[in-house]
N, C-alpha and C. Protein backbone atom coordinates (compact mmCIF):
# COMPACT_ATOMS: atom_id res chain seq x y z
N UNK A 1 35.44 -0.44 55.63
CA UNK A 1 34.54 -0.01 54.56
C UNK A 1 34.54 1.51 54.47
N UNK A 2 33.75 1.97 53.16
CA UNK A 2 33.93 3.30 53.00
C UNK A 2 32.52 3.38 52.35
N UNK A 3 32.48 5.05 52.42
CA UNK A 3 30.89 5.25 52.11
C UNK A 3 30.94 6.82 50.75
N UNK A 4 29.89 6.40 50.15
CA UNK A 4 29.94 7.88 49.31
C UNK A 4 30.53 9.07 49.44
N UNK A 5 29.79 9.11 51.10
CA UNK A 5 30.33 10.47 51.65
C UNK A 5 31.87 10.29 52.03
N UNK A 6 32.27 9.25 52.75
CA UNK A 6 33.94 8.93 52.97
C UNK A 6 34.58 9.45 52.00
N UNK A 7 34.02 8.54 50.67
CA UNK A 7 35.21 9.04 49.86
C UNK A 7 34.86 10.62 49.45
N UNK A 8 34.29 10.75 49.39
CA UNK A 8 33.97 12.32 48.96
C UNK A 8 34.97 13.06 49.47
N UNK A 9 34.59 12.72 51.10
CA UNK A 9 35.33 13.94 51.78
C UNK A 9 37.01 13.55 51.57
N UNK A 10 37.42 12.62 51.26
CA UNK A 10 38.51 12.14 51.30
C UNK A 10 39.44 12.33 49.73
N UNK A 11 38.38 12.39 49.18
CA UNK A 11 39.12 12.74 47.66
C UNK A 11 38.82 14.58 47.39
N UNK A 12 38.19 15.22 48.43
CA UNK A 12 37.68 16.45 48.52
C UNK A 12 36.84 16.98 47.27
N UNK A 13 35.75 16.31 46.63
CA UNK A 13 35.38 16.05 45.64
C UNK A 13 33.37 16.26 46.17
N UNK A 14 33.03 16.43 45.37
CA UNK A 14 31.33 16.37 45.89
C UNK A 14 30.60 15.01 45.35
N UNK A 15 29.69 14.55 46.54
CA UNK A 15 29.02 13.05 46.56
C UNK A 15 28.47 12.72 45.03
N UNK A 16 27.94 13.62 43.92
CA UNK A 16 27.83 13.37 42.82
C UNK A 16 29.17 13.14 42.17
N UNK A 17 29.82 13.76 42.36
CA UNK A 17 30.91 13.46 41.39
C UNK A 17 31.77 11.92 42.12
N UNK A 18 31.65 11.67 43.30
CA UNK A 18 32.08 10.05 43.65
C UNK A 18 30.85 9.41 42.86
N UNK A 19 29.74 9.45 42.85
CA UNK A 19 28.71 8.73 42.69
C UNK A 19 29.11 8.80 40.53
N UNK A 20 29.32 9.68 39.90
CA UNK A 20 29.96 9.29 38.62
C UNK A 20 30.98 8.80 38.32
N UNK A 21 31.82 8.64 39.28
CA UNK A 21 33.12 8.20 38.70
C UNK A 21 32.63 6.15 39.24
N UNK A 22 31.67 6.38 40.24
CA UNK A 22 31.76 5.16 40.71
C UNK A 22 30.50 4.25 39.60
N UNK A 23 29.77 5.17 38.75
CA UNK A 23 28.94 4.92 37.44
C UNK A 23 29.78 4.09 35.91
N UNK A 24 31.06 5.16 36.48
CA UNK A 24 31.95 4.37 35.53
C UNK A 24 32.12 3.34 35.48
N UNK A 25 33.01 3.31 36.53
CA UNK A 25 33.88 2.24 37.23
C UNK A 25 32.52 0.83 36.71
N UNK A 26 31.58 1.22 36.96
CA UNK A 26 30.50 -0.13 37.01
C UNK A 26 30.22 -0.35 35.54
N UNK A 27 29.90 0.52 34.78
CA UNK A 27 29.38 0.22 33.26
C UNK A 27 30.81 -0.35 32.70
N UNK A 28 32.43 0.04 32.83
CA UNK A 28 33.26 -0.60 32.51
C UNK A 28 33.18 -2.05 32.95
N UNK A 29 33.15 -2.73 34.17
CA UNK A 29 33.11 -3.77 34.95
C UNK A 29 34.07 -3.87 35.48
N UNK A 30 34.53 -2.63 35.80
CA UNK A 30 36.07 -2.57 36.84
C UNK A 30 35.18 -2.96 38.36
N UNK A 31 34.02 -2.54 38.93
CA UNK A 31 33.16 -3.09 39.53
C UNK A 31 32.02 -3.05 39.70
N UNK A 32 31.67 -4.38 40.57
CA UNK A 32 30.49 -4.71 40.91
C UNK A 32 29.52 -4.73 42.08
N UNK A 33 28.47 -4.89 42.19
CA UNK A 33 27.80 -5.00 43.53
C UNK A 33 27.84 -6.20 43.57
N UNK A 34 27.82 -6.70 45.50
CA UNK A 34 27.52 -7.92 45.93
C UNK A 34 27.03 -7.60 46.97
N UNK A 35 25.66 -8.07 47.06
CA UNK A 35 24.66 -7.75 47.60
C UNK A 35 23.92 -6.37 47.83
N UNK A 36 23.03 -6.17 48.62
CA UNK A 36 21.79 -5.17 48.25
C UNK A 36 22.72 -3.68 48.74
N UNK A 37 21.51 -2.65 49.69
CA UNK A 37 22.61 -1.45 49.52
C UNK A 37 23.46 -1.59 50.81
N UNK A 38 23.37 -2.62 52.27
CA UNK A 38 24.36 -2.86 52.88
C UNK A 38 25.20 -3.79 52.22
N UNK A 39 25.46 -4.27 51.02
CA UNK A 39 26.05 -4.76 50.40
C UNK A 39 27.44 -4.32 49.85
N UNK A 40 28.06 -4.86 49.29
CA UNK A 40 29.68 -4.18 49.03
C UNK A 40 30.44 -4.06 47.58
N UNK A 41 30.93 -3.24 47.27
CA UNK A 41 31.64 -2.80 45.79
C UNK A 41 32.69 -4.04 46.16
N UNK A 42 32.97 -5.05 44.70
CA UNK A 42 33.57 -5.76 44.45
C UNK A 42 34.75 -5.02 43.28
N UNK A 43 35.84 -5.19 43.42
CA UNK A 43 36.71 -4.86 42.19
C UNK A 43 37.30 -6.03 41.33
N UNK A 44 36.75 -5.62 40.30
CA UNK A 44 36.76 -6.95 39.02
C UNK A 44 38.55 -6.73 38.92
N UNK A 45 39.06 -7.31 39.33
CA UNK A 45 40.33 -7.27 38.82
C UNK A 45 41.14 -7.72 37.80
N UNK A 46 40.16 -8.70 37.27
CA UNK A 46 40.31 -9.68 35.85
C UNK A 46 40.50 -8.74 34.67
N UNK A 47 39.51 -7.01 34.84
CA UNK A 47 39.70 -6.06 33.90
C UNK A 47 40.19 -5.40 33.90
N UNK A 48 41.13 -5.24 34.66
CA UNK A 48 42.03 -3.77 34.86
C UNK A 48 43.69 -4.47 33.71
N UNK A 49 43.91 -3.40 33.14
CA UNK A 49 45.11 -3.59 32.07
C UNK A 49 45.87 -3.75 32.78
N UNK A 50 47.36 -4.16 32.73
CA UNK A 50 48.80 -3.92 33.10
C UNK A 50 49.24 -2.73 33.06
């Protein structure tokens, strides 16, 4: 698993700007939550184009 801050530091990017791109990602339905906040990002893969 990975965490806000993971990817942050890993995309060298600041925790707001993971936290918008990951705003996206959700209002598109590229993903989802499953379950609460120990819970886990699901990736809709049904929506992603070719």
């Amino acid at each position: 698993t990975i965490t806000v801050r993971g990817l942050s530091e890993k995309l060298d990017i600041n925790k707001s700007a993971v936290q918008k791109h990951l705003a996206t990602l959700k209002a598109k339905d590229y993903i989802f939550r499953k379950g609460g906040t120990k819970g886990e990002w699901i990736v809709n893969i049904g929506n992603i184009d070719n």
